[in-house]
Structures are given as structure tokens and as C-alpha cells.
PDB file of N, CA and C in Angstrom:
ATOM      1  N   UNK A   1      -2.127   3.492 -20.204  1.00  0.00           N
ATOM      2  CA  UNK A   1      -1.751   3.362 -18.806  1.00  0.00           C
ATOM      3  C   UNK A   1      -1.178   4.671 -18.283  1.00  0.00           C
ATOM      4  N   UNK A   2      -0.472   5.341 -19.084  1.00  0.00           N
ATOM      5  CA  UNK A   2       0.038   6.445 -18.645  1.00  0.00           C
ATOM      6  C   UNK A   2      -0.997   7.562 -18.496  1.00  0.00           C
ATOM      7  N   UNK A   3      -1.665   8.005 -19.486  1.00  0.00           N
ATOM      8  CA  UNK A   3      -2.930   8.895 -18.875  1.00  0.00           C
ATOM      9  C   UNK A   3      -3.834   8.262 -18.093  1.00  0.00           C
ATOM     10  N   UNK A   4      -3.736   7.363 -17.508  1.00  0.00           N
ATOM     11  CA  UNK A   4      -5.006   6.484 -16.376  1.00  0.00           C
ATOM     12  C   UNK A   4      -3.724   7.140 -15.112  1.00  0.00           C
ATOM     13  N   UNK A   5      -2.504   6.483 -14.903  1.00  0.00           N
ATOM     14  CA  UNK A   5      -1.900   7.083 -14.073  1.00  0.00           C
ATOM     15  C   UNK A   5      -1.566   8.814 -13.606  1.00  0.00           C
ATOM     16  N   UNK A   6      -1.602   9.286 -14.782  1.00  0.00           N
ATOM     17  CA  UNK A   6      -1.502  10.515 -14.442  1.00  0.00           C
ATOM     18  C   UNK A   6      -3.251  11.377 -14.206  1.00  0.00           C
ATOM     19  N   UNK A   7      -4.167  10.592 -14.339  1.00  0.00           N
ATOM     20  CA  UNK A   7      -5.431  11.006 -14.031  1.00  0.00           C
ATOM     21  C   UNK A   7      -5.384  10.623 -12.287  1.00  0.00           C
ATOM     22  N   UNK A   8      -5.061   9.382 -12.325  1.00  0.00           N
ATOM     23  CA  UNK A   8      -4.969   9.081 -10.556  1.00  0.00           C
ATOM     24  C   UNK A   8      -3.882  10.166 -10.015  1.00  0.00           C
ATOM     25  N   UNK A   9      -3.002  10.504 -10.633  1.00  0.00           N
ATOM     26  CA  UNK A   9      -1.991  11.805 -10.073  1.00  0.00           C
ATOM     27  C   UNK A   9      -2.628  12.965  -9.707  1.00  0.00           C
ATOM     28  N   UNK A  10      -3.806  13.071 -10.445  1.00  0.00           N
ATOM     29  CA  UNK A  10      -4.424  14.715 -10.542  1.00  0.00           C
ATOM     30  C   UNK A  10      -5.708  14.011  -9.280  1.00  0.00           C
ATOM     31  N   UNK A  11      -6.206  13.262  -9.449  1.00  0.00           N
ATOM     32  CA  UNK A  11      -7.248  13.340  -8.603  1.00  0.00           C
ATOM     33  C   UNK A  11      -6.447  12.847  -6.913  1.00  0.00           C
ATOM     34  N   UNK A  12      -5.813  12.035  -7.083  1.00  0.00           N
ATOM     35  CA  UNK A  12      -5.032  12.068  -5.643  1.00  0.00           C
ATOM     36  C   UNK A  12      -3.448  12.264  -5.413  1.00  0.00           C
ATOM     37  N   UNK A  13      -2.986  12.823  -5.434  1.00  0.00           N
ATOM     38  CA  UNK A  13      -1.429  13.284  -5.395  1.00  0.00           C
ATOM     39  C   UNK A  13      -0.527  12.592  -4.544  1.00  0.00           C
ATOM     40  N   UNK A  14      -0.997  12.505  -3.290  1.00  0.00           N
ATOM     41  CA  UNK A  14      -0.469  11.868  -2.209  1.00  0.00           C
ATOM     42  C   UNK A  14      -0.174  10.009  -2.661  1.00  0.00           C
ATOM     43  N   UNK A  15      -1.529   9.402  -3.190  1.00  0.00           N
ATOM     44  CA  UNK A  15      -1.571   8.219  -3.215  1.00  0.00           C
ATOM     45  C   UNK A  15      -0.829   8.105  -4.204  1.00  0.00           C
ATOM     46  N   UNK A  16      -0.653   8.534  -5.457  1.00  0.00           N
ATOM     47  CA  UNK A  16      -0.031   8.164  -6.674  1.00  0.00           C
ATOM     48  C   UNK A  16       1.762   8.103  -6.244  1.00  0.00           C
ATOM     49  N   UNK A  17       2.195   9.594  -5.347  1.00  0.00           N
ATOM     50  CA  UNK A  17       3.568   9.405  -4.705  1.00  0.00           C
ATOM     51  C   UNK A  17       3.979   8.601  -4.392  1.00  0.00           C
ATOM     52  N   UNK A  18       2.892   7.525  -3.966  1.00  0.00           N
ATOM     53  CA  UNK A  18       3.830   6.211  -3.270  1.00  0.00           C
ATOM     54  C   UNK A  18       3.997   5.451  -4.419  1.00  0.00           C
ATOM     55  N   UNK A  19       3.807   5.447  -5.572  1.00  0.00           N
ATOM     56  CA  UNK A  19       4.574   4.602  -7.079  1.00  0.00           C
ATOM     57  C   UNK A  19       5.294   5.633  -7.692  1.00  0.00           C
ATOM     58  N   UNK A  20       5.983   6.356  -6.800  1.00  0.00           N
ATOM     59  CA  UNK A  20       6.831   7.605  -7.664  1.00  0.00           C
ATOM     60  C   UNK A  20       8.198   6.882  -7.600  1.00  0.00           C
ATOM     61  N   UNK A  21       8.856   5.646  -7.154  1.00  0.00           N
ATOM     62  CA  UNK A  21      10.304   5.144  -7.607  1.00  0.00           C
ATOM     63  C   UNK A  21      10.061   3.910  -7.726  1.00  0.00           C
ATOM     64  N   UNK A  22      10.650   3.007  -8.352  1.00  0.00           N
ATOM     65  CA  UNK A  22      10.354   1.727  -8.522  1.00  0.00           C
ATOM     66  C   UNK A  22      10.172   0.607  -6.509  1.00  0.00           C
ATOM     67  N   UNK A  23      11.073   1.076  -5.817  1.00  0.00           N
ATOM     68  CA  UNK A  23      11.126   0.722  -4.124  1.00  0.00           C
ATOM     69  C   UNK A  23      10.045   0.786  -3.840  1.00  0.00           C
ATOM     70  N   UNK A  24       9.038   2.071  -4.362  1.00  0.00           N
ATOM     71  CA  UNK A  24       8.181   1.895  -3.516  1.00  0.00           C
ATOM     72  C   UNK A  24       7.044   1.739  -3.951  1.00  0.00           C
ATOM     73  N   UNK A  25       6.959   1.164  -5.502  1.00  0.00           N
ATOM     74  CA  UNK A  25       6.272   0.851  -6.175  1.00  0.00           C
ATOM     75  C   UNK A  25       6.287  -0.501  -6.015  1.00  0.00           C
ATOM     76  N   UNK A  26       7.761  -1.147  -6.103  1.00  0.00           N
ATOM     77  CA  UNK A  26       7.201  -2.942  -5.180  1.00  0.00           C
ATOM     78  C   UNK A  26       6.862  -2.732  -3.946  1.00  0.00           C
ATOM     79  N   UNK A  27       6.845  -1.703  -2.990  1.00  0.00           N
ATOM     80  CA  UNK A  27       6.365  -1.587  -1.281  1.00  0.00           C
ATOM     81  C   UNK A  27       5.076  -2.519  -2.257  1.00  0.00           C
ATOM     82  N   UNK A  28       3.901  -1.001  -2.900  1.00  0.00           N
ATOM     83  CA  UNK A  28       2.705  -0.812  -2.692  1.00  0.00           C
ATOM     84  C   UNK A  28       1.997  -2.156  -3.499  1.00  0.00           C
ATOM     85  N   UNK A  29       3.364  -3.017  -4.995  1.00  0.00           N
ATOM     86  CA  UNK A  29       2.685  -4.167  -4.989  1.00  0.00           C
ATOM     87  C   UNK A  29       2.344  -5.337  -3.926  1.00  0.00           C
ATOM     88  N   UNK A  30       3.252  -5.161  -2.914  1.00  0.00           N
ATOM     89  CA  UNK A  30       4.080  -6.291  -2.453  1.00  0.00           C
ATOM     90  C   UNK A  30       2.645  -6.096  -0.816  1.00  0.00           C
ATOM     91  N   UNK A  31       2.145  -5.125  -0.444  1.00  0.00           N
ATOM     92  CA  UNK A  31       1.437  -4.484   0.555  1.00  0.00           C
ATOM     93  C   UNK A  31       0.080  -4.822   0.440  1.00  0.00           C
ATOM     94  N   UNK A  32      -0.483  -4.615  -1.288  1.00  0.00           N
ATOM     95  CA  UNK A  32      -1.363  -5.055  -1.875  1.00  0.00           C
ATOM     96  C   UNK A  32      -1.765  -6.747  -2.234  1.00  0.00           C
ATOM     97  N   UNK A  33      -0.550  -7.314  -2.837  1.00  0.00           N
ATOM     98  CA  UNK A  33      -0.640  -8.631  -2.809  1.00  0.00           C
ATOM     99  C   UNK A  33      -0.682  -9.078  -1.350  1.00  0.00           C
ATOM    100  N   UNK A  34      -0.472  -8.719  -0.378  1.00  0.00           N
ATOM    101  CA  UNK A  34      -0.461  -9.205   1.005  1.00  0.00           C
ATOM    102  C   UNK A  34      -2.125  -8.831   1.564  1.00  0.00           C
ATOM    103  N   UNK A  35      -2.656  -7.831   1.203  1.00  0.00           N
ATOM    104  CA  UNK A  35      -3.734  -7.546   1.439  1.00  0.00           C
ATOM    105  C   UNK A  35      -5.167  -8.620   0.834  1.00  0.00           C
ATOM    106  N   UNK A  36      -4.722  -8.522  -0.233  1.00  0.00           N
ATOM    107  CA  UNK A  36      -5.719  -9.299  -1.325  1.00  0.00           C
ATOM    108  C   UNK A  36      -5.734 -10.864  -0.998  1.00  0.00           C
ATOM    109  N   UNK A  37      -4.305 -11.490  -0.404  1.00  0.00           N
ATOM    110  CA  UNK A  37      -4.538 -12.724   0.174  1.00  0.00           C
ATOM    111  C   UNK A  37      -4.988 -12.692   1.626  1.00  0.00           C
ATOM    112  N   UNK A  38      -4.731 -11.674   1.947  1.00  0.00           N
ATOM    113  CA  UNK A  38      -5.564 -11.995   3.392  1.00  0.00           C
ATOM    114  C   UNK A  38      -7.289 -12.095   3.360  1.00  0.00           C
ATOM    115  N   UNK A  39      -7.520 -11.247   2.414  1.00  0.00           N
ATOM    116  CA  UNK A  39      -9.225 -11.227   2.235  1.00  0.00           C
ATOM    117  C   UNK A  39      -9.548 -12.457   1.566  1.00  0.00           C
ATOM    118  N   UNK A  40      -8.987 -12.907   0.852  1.00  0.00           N
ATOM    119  CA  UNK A  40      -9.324 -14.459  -0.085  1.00  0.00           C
ATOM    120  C   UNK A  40      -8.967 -15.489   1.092  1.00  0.00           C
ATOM    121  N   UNK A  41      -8.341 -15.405   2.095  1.00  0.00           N
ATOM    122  CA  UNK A  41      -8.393 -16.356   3.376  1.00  0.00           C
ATOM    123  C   UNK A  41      -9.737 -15.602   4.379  1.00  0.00           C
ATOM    124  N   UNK A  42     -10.061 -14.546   4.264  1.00  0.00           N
ATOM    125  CA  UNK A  42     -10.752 -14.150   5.382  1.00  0.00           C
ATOM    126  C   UNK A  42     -10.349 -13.407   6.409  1.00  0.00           C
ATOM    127  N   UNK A  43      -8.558 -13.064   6.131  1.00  0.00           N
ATOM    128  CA  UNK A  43      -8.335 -12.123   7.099  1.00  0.00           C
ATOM    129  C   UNK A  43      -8.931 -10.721   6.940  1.00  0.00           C
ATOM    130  N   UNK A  44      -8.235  -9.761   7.603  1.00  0.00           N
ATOM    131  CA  UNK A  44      -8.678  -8.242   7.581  1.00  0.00           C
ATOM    132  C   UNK A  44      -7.917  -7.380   6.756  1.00  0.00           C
ATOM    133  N   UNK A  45      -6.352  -7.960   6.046  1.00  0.00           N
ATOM    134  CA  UNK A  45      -5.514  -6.753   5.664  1.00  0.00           C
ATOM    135  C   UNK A  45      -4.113  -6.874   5.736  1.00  0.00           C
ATOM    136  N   UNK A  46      -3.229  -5.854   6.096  1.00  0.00           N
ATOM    137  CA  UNK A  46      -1.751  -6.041   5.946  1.00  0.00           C
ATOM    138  C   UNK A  46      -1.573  -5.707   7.291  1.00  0.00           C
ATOM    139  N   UNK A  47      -0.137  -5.891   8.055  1.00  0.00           N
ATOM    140  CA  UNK A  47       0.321  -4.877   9.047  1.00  0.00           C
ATOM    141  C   UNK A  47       1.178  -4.747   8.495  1.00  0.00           C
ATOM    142  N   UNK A  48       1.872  -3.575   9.666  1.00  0.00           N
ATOM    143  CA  UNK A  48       3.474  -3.066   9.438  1.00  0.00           C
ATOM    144  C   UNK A  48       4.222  -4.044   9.358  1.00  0.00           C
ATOM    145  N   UNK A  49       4.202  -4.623  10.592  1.00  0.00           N
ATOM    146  CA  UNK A  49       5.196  -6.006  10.392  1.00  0.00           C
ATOM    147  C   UNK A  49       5.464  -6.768   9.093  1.00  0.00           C
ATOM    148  N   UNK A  50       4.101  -7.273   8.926  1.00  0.00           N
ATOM    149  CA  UNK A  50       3.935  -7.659   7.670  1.00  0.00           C
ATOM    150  C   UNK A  50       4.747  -7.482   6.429  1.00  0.00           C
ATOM    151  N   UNK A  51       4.329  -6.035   6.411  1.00  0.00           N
ATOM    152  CA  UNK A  51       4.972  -5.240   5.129  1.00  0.00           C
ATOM    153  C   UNK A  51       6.676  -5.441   5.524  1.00  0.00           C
ATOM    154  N   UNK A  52       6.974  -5.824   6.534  1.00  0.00           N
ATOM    155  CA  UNK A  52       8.508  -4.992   6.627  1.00  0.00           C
ATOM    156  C   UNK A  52       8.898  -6.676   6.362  1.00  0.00           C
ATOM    157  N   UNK A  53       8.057  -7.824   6.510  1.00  0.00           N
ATOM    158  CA  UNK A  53       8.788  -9.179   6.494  1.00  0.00           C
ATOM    159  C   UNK A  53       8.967  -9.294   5.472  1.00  0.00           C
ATOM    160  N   UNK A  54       7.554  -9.243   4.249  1.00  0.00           N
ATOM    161  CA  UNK A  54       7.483  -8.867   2.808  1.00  0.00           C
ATOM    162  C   UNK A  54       8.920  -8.483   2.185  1.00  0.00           C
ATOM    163  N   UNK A  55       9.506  -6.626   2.528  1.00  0.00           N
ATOM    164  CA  UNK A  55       9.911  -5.809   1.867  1.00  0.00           C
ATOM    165  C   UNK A  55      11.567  -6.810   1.831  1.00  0.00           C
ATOM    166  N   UNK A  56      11.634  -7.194   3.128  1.00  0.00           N
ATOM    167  CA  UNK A  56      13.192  -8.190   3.370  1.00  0.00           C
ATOM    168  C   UNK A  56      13.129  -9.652   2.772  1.00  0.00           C
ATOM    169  N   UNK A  57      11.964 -10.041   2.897  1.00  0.00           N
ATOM    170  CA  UNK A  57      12.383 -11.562   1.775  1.00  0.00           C
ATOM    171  C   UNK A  57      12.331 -11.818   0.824  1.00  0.00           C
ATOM    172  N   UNK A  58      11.685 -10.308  -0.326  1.00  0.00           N
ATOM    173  CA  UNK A  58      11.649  -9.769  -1.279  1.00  0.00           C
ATOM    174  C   UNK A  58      12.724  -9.155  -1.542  1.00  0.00           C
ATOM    175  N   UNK A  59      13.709  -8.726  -1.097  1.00  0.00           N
ATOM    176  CA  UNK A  59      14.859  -7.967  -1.255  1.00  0.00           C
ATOM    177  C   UNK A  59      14.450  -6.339  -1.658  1.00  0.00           C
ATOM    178  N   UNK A  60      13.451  -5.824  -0.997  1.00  0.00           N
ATOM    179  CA  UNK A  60      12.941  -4.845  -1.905  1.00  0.00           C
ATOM    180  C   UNK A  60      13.497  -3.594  -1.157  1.00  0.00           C
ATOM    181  N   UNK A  61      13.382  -3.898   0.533  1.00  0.00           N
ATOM    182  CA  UNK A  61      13.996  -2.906   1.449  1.00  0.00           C
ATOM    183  C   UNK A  61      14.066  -3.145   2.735  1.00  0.00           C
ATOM    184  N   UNK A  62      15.182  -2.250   3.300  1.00  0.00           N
ATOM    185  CA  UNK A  62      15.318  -2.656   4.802  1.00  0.00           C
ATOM    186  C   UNK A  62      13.818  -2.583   5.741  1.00  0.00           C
ATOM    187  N   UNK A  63      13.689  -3.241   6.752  1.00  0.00           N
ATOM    188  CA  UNK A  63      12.649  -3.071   7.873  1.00  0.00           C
ATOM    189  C   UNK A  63      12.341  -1.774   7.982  1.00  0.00           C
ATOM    190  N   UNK A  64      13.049  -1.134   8.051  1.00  0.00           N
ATOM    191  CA  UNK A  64      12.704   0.723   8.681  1.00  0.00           C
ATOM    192  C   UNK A  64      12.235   1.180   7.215  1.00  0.00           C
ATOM    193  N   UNK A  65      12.919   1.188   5.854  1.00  0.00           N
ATOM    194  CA  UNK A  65      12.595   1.665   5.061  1.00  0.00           C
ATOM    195  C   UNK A  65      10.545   1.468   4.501  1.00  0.00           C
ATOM    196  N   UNK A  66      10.557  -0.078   4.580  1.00  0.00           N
ATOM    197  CA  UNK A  66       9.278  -0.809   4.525  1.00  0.00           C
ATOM    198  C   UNK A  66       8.321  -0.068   5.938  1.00  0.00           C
ATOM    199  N   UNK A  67       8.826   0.281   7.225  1.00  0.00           N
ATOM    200  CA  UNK A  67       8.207   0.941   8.176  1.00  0.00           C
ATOM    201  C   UNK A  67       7.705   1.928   7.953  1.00  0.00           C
ATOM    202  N   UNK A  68       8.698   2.827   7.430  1.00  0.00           N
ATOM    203  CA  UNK A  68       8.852   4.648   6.964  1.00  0.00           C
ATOM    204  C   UNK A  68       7.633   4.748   6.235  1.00  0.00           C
ATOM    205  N   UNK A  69       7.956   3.751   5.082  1.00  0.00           N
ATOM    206  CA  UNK A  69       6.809   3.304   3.940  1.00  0.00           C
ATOM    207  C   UNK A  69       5.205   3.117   4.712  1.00  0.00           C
ATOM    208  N   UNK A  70       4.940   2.288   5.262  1.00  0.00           N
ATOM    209  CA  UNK A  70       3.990   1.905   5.872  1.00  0.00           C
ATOM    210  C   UNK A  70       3.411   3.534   6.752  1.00  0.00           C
ATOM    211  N   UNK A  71       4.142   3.724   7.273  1.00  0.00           N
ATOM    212  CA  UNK A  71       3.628   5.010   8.375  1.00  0.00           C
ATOM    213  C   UNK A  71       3.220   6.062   7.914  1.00  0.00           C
ATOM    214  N   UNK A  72       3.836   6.478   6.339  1.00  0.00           N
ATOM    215  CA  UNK A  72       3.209   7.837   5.356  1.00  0.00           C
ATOM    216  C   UNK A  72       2.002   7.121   5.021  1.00  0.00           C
ATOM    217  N   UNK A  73       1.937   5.971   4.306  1.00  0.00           N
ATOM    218  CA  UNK A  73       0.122   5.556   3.686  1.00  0.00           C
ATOM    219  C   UNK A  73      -0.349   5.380   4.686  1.00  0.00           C
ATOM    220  N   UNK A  74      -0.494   5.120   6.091  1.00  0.00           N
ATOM    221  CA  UNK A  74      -1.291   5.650   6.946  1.00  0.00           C
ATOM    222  C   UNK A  74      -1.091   7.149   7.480  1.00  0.00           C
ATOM    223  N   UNK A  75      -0.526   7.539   7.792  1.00  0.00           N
ATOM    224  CA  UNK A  75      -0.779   9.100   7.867  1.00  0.00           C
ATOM    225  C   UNK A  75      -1.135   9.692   6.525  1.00  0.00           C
ATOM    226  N   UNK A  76      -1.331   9.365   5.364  1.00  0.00           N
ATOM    227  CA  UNK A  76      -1.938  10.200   4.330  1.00  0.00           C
ATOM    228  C   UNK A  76      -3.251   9.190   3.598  1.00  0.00           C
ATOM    229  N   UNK A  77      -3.992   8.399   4.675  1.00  0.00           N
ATOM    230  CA  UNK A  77      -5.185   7.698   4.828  1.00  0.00           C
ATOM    231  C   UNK A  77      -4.961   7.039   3.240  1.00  0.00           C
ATOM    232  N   UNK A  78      -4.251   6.255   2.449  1.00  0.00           N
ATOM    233  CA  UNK A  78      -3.946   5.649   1.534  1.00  0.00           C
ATOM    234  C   UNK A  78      -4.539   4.167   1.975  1.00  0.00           C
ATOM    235  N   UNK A  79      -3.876   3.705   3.583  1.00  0.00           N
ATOM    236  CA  UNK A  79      -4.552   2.900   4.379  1.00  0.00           C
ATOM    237  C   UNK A  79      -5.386   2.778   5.300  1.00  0.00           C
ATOM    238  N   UNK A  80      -5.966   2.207   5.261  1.00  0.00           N
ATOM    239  CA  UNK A  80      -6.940   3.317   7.178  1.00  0.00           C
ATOM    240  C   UNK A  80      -7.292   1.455   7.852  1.00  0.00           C
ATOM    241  N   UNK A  81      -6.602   1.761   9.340  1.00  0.00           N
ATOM    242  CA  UNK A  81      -6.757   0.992  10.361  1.00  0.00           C
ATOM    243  C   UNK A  81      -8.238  -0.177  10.450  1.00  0.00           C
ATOM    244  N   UNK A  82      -8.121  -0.898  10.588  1.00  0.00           N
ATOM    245  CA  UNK A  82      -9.739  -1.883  10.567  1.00  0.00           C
ATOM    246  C   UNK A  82      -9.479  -2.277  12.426  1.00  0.00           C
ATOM    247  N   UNK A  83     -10.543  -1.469  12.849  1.00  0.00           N
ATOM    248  CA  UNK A  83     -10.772  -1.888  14.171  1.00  0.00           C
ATOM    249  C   UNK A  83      -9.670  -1.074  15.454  1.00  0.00           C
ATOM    250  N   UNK A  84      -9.462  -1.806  15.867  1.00  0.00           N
ATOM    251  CA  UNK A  84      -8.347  -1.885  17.281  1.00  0.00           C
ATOM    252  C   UNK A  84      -7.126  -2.683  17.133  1.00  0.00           C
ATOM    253  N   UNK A  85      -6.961  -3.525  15.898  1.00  0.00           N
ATOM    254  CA  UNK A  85      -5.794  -4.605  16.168  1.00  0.00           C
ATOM    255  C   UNK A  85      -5.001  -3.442  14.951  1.00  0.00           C
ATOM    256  N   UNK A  86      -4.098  -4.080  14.560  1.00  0.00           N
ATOM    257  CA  UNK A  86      -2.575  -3.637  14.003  1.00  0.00           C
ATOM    258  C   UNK A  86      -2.967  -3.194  12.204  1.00  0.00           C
ATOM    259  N   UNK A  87      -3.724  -4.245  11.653  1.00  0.00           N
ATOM    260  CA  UNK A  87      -4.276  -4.649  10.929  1.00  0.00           C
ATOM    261  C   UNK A  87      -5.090  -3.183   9.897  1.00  0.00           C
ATOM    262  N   UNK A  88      -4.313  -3.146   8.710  1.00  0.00           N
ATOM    263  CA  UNK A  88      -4.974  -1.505   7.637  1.00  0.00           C
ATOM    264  C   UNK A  88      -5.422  -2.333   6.388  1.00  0.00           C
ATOM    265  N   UNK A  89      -6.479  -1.975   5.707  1.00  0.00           N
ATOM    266  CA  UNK A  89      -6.426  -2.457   4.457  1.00  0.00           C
ATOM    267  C   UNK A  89      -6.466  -0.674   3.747  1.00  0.00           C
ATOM    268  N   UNK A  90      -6.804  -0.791   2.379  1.00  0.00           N
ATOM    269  CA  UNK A  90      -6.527   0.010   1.424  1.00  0.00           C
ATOM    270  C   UNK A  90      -7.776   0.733   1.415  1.00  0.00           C
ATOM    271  N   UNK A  91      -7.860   2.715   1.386  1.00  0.00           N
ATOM    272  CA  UNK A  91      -9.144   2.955   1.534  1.00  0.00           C
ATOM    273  C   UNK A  91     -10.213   3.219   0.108  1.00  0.00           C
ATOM    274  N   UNK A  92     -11.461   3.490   0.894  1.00  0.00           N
ATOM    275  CA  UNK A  92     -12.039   3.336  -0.562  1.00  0.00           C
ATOM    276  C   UNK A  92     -11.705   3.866  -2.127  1.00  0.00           C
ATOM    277  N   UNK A  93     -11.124   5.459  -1.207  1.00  0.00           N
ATOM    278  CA  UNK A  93      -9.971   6.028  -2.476  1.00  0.00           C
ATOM    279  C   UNK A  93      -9.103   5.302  -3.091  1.00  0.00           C
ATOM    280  N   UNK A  94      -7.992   5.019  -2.762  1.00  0.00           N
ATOM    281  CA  UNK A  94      -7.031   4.142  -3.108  1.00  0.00           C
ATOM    282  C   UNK A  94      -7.725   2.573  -3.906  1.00  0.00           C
ATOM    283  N   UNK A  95      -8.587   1.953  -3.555  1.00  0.00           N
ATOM    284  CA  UNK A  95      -9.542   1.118  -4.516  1.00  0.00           C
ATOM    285  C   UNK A  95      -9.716   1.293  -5.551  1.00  0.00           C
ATOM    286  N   UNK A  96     -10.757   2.426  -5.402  1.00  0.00           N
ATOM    287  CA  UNK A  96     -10.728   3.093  -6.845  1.00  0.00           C
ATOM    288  C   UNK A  96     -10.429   3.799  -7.909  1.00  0.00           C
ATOM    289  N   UNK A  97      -8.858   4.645  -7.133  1.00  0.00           N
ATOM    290  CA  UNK A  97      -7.639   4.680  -8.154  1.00  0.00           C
ATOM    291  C   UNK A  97      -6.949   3.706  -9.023  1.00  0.00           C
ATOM    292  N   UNK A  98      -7.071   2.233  -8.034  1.00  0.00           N
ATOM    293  CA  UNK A  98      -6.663   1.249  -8.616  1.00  0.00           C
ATOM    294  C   UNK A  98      -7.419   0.669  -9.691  1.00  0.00           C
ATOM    295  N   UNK A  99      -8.379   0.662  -9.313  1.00  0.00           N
ATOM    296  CA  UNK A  99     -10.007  -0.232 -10.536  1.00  0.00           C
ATOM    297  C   UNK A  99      -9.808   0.903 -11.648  1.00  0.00           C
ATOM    298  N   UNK A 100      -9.301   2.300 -11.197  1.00  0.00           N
ATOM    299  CA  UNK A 100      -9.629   3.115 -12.579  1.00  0.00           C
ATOM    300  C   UNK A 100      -7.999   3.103 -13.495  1.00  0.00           C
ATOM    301  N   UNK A 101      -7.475   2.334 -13.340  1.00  0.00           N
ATOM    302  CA  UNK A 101      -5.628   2.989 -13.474  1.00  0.00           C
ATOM    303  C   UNK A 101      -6.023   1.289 -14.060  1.00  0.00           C
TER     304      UNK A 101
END
């Protein structure tokens, strides 16, 4: 596991940062499990909101912190927007860091 992770380190730097402390390593489980049930219902993905209701009834982090969180994996395309509504799932990169890790 550790050389699978540090191979996803070398090939994407940015994405691997967001499991660089345990906080934000439950963000990216907690973002993911929210994602993965929305597609097994048929939704599209996570929002911010989402993530920030997650991060507080999880005890994992404040609203802004879970926000902060949310706003770097979209500005460093970790997530990328589906459509016009609120709504990001995980991009093809980030997929297949995961399938390979």
C-alpha cells in the first residue's frame, strides 16, 4: 500500500495532498462515500454542502474547514463540476489513482 501510494504521489502530487493528514483523509473518504452512493441511487455526485453536512455529523470538521476542503479539489480538478447544478464527482485522474492505490 505504501509504494501504490507513493506511486499515486509521483504521478499526481496535488491529488495525493489531500490524504496528507488524517482530517483530510476522512474529508476525501467521507466525499467519496457520498459520491459512490449517489451513483448507486442515480444521482450525479457530491456538493459542497454536502461535504460540509458529512464533515459535522461525522465530527471530522467545521463547515468552513470541509468548504476550504471542497474548494482546493475543485480548483486543483481532483473534482470537476457535472453540468450547471452544484453537483462534482471525482475526475478521471483521481479514479484511477484510486483503482491503482
Amino acid at each position: 500500500m505504501a509504494r501504490g501510494f507513493l506511486a499515486a504521489h509521483e504521478a499526481a502530487p496535488r491529488t495525493a495532498a489531500l490524504f496528507a493528514t488524517q482530517q483530510r483523509w476522512l474529508l476525501c473518504h467521507a466525499g467519496l462515500a457520498q459520491y459512490f452512493l449517489a451513483a448507486r441511487c442515480g444521482g450525479a455526485g457530491l456538493t459542497r454542502r454536502g461535504l460540509g453536512l458529512l464533515a459535522r455529523q461525522h465530527g471530522i470538521a467545521s463547515r468552513n474547514t470541509a468548504y476550504a476542503f471542497f474548494d482546493e479539489a475543485l480548483k486543483y480538478e481532483v473534482v470537476l463540476p457535472v453540468g450547471m447544478g452544484e453537483e462534482v464527482v471525482p475526475s478521471a485522474l483521481t479514479l484511477s489513482i484510486l483503482t491503482q492505490w
